[in-house]
PDB file of N, CA and C in Angstrom:
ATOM      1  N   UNK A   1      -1.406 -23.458  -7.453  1.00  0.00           N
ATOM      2  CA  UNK A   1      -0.155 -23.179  -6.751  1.00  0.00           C
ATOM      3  C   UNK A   1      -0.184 -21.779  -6.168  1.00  0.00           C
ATOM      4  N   UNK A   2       0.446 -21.838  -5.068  1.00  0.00           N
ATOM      5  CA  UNK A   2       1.051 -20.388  -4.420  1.00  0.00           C
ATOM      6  C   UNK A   2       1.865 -19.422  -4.726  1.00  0.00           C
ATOM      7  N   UNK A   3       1.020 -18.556  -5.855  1.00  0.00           N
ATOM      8  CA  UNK A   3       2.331 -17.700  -5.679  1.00  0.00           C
ATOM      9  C   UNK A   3       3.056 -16.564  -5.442  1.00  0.00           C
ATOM     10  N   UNK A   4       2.090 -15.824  -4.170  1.00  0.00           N
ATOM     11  CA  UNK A   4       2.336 -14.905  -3.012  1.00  0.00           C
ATOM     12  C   UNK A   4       1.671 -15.060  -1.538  1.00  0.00           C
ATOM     13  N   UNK A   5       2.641 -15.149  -0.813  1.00  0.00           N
ATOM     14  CA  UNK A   5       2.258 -15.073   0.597  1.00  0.00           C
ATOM     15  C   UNK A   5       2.179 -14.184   1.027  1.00  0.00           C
ATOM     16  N   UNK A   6       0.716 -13.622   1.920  1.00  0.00           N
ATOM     17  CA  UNK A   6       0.788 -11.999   2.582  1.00  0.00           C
ATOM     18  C   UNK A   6       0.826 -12.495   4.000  1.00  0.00           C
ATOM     19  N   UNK A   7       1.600 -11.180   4.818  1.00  0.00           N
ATOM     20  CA  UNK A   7       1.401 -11.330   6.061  1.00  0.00           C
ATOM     21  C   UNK A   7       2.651 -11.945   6.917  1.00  0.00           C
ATOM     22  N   UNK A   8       2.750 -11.873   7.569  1.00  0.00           N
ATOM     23  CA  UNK A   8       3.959 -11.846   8.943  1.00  0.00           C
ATOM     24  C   UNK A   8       4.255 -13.354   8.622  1.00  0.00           C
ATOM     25  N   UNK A   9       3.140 -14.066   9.544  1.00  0.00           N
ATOM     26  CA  UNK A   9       2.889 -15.072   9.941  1.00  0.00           C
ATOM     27  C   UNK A   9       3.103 -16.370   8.253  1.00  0.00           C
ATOM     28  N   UNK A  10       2.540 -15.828   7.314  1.00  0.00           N
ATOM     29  CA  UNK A  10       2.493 -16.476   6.358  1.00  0.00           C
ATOM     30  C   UNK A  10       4.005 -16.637   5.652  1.00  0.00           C
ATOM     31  N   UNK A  11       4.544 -15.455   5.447  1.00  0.00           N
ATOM     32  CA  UNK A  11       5.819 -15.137   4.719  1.00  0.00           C
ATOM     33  C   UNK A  11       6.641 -16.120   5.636  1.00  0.00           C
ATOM     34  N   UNK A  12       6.998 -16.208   6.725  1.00  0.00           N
ATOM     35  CA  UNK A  12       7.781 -16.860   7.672  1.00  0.00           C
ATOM     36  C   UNK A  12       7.409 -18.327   7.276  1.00  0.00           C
ATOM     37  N   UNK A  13       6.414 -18.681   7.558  1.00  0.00           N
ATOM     38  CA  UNK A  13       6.031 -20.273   6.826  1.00  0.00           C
ATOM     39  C   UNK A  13       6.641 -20.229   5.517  1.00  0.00           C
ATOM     40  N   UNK A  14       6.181 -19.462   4.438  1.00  0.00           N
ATOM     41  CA  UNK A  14       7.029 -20.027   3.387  1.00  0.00           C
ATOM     42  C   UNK A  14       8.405 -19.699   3.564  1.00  0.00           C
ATOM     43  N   UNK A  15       9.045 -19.426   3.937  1.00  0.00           N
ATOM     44  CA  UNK A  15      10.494 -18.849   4.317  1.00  0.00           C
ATOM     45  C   UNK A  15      10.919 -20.767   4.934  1.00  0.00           C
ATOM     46  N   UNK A  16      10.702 -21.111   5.836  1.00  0.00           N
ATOM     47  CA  UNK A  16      10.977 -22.145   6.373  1.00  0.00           C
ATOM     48  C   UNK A  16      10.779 -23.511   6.061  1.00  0.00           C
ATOM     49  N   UNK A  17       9.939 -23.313   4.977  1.00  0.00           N
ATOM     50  CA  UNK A  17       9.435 -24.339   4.206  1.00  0.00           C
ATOM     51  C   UNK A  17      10.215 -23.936   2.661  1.00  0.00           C
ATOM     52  N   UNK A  18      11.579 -22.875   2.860  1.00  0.00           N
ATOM     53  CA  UNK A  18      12.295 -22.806   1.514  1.00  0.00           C
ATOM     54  C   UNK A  18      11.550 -22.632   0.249  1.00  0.00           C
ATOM     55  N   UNK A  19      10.863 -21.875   0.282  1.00  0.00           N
ATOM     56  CA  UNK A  19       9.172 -21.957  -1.002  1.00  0.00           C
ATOM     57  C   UNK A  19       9.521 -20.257  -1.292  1.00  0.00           C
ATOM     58  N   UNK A  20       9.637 -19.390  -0.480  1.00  0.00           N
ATOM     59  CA  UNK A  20       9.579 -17.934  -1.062  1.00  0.00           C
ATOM     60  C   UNK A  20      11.281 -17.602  -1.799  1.00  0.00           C
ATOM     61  N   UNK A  21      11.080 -17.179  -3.172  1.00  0.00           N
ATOM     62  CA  UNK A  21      12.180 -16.399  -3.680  1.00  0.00           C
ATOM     63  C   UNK A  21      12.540 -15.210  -3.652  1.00  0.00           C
ATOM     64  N   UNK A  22      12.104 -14.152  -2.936  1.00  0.00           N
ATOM     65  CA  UNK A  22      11.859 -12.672  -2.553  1.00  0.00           C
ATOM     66  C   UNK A  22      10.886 -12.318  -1.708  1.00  0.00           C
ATOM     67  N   UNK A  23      11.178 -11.421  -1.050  1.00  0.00           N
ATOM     68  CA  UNK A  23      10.347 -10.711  -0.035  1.00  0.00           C
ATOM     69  C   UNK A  23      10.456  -9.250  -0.299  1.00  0.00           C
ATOM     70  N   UNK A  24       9.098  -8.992  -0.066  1.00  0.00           N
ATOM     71  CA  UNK A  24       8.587  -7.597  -0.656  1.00  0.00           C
ATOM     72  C   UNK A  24       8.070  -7.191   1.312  1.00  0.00           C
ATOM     73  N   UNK A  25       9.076  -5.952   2.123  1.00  0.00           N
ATOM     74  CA  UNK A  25       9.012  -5.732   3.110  1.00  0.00           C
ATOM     75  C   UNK A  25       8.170  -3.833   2.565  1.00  0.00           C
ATOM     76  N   UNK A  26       7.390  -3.458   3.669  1.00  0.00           N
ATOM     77  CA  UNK A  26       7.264  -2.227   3.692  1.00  0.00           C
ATOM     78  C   UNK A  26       8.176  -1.293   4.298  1.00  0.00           C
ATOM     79  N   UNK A  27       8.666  -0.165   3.615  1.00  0.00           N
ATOM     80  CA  UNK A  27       9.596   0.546   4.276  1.00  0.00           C
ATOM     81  C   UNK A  27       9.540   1.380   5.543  1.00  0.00           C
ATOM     82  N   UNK A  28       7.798   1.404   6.064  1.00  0.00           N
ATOM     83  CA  UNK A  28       7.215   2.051   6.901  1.00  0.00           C
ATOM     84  C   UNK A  28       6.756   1.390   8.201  1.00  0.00           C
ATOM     85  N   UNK A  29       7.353   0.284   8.551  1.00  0.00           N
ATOM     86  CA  UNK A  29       6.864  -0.518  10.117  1.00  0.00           C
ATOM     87  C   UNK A  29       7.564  -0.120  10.834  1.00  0.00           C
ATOM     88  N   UNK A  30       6.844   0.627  12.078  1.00  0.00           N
ATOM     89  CA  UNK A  30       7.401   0.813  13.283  1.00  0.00           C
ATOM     90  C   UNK A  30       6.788   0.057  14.166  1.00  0.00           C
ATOM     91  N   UNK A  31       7.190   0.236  15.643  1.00  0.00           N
ATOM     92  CA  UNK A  31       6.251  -0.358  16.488  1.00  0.00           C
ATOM     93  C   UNK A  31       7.034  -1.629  17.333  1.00  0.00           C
ATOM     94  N   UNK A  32       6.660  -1.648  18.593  1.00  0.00           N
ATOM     95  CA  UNK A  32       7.779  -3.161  19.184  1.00  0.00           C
ATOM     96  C   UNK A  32       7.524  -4.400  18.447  1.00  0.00           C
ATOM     97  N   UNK A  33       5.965  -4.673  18.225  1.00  0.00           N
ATOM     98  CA  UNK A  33       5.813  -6.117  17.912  1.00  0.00           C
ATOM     99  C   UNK A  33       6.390  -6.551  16.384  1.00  0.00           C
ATOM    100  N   UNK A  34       6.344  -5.191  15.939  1.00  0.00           N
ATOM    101  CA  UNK A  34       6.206  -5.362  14.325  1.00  0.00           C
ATOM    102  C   UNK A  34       7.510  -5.457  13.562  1.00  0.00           C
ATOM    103  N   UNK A  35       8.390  -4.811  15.090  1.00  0.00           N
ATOM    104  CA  UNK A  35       9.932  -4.553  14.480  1.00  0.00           C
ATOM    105  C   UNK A  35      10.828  -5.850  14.697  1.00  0.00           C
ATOM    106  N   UNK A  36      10.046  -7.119  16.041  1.00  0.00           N
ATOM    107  CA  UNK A  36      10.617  -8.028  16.325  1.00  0.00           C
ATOM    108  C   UNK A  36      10.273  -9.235  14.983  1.00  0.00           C
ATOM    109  N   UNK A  37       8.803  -8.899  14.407  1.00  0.00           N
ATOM    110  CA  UNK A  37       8.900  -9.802  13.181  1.00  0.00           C
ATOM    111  C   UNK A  37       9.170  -9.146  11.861  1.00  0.00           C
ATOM    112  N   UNK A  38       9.724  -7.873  12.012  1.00  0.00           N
ATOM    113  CA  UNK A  38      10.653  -8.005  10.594  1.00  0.00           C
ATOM    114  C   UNK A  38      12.181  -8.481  11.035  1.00  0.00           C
ATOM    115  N   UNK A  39      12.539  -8.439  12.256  1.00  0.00           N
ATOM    116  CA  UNK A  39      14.128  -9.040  12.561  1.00  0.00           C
ATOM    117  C   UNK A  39      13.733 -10.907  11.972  1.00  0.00           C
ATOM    118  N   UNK A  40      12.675 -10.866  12.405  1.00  0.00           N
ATOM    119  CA  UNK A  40      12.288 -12.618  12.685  1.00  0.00           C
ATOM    120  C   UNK A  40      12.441 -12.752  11.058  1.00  0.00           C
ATOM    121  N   UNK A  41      11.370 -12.387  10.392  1.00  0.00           N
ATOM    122  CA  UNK A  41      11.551 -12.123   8.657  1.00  0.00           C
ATOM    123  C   UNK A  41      13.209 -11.773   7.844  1.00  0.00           C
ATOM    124  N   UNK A  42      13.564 -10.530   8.578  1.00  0.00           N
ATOM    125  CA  UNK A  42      15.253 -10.733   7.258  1.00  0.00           C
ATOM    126  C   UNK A  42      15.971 -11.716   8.369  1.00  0.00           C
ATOM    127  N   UNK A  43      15.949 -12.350   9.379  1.00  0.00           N
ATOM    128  CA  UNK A  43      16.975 -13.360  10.012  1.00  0.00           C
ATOM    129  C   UNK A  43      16.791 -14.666   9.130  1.00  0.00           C
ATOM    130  N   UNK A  44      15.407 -14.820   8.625  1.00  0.00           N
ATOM    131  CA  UNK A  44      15.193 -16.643   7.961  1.00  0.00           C
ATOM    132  C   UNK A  44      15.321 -16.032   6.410  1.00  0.00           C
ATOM    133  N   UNK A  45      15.528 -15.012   6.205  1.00  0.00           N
ATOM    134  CA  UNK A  45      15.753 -14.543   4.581  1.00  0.00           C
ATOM    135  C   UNK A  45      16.923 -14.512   4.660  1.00  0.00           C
ATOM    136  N   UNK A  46      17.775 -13.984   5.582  1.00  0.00           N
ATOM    137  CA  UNK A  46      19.326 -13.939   5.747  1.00  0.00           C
ATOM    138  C   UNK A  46      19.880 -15.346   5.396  1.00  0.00           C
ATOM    139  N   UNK A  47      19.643 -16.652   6.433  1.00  0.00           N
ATOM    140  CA  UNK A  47      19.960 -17.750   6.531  1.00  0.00           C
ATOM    141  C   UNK A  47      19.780 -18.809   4.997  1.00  0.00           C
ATOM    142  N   UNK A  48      18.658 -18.107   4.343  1.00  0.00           N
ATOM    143  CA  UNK A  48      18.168 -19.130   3.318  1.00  0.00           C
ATOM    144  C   UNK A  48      18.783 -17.760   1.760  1.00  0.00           C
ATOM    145  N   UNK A  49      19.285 -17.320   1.926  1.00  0.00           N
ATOM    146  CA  UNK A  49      19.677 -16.346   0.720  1.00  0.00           C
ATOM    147  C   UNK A  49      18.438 -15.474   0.088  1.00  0.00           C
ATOM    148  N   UNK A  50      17.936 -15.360   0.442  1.00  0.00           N
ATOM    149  CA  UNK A  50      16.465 -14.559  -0.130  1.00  0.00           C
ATOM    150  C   UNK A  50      16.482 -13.082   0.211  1.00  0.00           C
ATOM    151  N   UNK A  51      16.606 -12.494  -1.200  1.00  0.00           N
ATOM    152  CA  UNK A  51      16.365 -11.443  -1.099  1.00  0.00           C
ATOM    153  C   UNK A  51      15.485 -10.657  -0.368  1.00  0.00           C
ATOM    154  N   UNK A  52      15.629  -9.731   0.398  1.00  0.00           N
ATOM    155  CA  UNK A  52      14.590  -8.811   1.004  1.00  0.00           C
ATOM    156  C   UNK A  52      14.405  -7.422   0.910  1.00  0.00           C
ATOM    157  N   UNK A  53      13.525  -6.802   0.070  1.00  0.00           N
ATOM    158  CA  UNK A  53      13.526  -5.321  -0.466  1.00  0.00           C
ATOM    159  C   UNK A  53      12.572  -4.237  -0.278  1.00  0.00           C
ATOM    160  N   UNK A  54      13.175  -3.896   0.770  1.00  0.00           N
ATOM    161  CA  UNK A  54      12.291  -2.582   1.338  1.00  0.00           C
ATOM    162  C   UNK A  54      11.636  -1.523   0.390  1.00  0.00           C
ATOM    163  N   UNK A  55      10.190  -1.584   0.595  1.00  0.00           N
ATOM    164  CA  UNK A  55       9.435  -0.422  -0.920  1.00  0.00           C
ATOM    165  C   UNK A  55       8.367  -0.114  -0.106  1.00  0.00           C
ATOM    166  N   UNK A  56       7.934   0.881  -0.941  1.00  0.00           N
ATOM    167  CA  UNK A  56       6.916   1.740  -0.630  1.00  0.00           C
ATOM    168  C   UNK A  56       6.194   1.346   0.622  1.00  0.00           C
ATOM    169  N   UNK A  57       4.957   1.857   0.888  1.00  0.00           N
ATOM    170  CA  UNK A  57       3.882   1.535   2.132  1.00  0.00           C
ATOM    171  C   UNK A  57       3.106   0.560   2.042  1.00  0.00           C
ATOM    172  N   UNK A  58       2.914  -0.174   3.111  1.00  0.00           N
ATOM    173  CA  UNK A  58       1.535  -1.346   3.374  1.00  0.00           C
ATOM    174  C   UNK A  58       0.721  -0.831   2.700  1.00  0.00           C
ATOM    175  N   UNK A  59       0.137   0.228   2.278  1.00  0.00           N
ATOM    176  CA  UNK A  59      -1.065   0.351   1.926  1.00  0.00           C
ATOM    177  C   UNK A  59      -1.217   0.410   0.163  1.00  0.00           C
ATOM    178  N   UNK A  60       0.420   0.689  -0.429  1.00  0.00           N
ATOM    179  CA  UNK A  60       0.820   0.590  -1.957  1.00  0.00           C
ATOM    180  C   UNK A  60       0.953  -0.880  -2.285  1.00  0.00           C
ATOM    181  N   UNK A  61       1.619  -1.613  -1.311  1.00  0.00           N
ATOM    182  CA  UNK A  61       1.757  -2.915  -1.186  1.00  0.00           C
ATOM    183  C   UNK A  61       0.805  -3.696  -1.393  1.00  0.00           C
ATOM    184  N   UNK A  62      -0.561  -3.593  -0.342  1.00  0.00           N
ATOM    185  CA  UNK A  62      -1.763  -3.858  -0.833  1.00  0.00           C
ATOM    186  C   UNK A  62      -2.617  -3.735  -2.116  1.00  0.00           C
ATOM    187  N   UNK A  63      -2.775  -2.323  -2.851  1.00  0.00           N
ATOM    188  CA  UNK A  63      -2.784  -1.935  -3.723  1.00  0.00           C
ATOM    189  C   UNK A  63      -2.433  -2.504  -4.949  1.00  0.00           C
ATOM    190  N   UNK A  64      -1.003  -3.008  -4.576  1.00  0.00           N
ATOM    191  CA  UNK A  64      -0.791  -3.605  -5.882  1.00  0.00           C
ATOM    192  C   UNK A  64      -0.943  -5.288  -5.713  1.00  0.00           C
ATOM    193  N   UNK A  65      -1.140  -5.916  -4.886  1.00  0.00           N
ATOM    194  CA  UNK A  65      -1.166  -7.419  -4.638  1.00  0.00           C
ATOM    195  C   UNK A  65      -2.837  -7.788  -4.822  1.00  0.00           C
ATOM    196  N   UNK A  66      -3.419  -6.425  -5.116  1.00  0.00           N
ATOM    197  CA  UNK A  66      -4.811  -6.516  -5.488  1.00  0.00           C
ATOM    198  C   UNK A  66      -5.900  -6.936  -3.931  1.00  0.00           C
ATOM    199  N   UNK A  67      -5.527  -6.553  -2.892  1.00  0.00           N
ATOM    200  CA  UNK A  67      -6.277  -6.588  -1.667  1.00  0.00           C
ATOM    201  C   UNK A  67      -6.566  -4.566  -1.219  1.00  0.00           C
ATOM    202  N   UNK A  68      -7.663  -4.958  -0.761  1.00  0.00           N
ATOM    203  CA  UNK A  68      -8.047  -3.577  -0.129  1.00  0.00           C
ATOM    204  C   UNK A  68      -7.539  -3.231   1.110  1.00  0.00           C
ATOM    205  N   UNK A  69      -7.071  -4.153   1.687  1.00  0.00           N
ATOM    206  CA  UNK A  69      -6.179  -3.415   3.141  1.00  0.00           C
ATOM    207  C   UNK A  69      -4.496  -3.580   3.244  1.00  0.00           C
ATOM    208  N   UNK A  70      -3.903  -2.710   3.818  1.00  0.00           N
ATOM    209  CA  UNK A  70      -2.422  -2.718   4.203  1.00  0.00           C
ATOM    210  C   UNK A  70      -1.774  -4.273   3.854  1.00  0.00           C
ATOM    211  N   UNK A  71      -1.165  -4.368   3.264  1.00  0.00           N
ATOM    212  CA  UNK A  71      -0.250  -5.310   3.715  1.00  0.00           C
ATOM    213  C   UNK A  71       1.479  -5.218   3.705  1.00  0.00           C
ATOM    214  N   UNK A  72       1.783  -5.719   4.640  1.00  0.00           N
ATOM    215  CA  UNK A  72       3.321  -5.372   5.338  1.00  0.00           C
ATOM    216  C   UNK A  72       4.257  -5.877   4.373  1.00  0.00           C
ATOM    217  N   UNK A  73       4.040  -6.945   4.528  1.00  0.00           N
ATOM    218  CA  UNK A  73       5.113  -8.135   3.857  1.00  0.00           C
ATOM    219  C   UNK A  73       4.659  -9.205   2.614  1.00  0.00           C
ATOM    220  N   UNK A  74       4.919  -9.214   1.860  1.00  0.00           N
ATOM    221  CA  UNK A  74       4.879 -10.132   0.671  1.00  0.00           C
ATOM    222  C   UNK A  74       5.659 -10.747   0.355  1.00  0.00           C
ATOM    223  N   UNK A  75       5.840 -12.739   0.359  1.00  0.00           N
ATOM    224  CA  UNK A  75       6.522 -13.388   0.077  1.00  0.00           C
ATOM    225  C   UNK A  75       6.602 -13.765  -1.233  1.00  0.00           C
ATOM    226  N   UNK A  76       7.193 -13.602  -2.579  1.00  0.00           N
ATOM    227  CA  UNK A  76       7.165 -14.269  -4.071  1.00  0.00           C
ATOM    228  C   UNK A  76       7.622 -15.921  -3.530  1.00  0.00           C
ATOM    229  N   UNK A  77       6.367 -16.794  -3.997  1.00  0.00           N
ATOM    230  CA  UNK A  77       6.890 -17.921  -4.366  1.00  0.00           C
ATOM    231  C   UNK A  77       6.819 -18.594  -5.851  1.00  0.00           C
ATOM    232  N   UNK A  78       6.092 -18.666  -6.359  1.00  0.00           N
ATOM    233  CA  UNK A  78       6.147 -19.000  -7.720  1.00  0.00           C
ATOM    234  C   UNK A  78       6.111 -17.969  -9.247  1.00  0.00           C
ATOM    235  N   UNK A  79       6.766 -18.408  -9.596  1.00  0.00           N
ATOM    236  CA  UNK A  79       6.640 -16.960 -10.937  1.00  0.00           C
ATOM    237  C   UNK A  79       6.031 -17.994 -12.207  1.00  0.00           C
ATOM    238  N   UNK A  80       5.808 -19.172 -12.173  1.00  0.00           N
ATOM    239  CA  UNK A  80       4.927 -19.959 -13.577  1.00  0.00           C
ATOM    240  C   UNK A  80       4.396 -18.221 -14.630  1.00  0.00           C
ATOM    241  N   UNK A  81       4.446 -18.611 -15.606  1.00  0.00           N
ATOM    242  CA  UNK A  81       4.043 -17.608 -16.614  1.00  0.00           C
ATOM    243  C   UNK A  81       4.660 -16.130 -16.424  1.00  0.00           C
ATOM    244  N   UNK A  82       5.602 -15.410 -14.979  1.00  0.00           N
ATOM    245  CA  UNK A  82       6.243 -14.444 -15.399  1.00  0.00           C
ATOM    246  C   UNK A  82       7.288 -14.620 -15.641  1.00  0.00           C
ATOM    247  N   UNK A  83       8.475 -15.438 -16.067  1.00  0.00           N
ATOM    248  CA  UNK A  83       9.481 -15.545 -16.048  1.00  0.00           C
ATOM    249  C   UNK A  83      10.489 -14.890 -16.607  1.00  0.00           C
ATOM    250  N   UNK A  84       9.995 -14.148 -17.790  1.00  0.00           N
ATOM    251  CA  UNK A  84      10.605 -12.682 -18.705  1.00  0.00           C
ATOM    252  C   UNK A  84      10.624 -11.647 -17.336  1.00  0.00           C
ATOM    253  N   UNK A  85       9.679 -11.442 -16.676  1.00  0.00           N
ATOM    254  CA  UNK A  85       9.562 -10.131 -15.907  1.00  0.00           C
ATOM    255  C   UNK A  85      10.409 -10.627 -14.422  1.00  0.00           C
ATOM    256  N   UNK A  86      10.485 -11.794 -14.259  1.00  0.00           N
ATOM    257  CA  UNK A  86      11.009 -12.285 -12.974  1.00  0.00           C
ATOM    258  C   UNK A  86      13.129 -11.943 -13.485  1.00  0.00           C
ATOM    259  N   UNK A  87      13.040 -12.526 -14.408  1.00  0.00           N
ATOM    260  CA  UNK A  87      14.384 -12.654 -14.863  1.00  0.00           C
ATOM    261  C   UNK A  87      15.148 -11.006 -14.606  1.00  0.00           C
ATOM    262  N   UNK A  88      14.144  -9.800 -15.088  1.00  0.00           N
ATOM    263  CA  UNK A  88      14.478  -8.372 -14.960  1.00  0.00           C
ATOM    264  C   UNK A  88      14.782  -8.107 -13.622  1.00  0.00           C
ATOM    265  N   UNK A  89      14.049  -8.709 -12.492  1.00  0.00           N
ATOM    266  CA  UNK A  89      13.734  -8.072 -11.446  1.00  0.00           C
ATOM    267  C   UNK A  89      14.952  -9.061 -10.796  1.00  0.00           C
ATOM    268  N   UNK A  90      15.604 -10.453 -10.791  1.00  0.00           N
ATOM    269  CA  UNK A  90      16.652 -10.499 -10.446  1.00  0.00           C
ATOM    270  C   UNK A  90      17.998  -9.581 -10.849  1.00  0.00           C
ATOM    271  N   UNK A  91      17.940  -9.266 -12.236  1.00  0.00           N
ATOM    272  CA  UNK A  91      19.185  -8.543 -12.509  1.00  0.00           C
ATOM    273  C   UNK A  91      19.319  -7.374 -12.143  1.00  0.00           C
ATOM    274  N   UNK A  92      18.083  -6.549 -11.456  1.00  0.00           N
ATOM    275  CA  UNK A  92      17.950  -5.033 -10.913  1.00  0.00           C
ATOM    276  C   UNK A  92      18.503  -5.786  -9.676  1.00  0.00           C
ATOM    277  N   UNK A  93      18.286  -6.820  -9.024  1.00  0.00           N
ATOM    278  CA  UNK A  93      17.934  -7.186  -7.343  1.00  0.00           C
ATOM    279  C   UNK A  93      19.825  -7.073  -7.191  1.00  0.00           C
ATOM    280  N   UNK A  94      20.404  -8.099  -8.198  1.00  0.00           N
ATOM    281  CA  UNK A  94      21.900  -7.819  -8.268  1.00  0.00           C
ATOM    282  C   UNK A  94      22.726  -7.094  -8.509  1.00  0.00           C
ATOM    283  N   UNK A  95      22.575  -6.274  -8.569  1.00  0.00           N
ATOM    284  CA  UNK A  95      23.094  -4.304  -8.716  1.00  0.00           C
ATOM    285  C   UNK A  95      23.492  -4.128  -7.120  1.00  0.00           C
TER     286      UNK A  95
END
């Protein structure tokens, strides 16, 4: 099973296919193309209730999703086996 989507293109698929429970956005995208798919990204997170939480840099982002290059956007879809640590991170998300 899936249970993070990286990337523009990917996050939006699971977004539309109702599969991602959070989105992990970088707080650092500028740029025309990049700013029209984070509108595109919190508009189908808006519509479907999904949290969206601006953190650190593409390149911390990466870092921690265990890839060696930038990544922008991270979709959570499945939490199987974190569900203690998932449960925390909704009740911070609802603050």
């Amino acid at each position: 099973k899936i249970r993070l989507r990286m990337g523009f293109r990917e996050v939006e698929r699971g977004l539309r296919a109702n599969k991602c429970k959070l989105v992990l956005m970088a707080h650092n995208l500028e740029g025309g193309a990049i700013q029209e798919k984070t509108a595109v990204i919190t508009r189908e997170c808006e519509e479907r209730g999904v949290k969206v939480v601006g953190c650190w840099n593409a390149r911390k982002i990466g870092k921690i999703v265990g890839k060696s290059v930038k990544v922008s956007v991270v979709g959570v879809e499945n939490v199987e086996g974190v569900e203690g640590e998932w449960k925390k991170i909704r009740k911070l998300l609802e603050r």
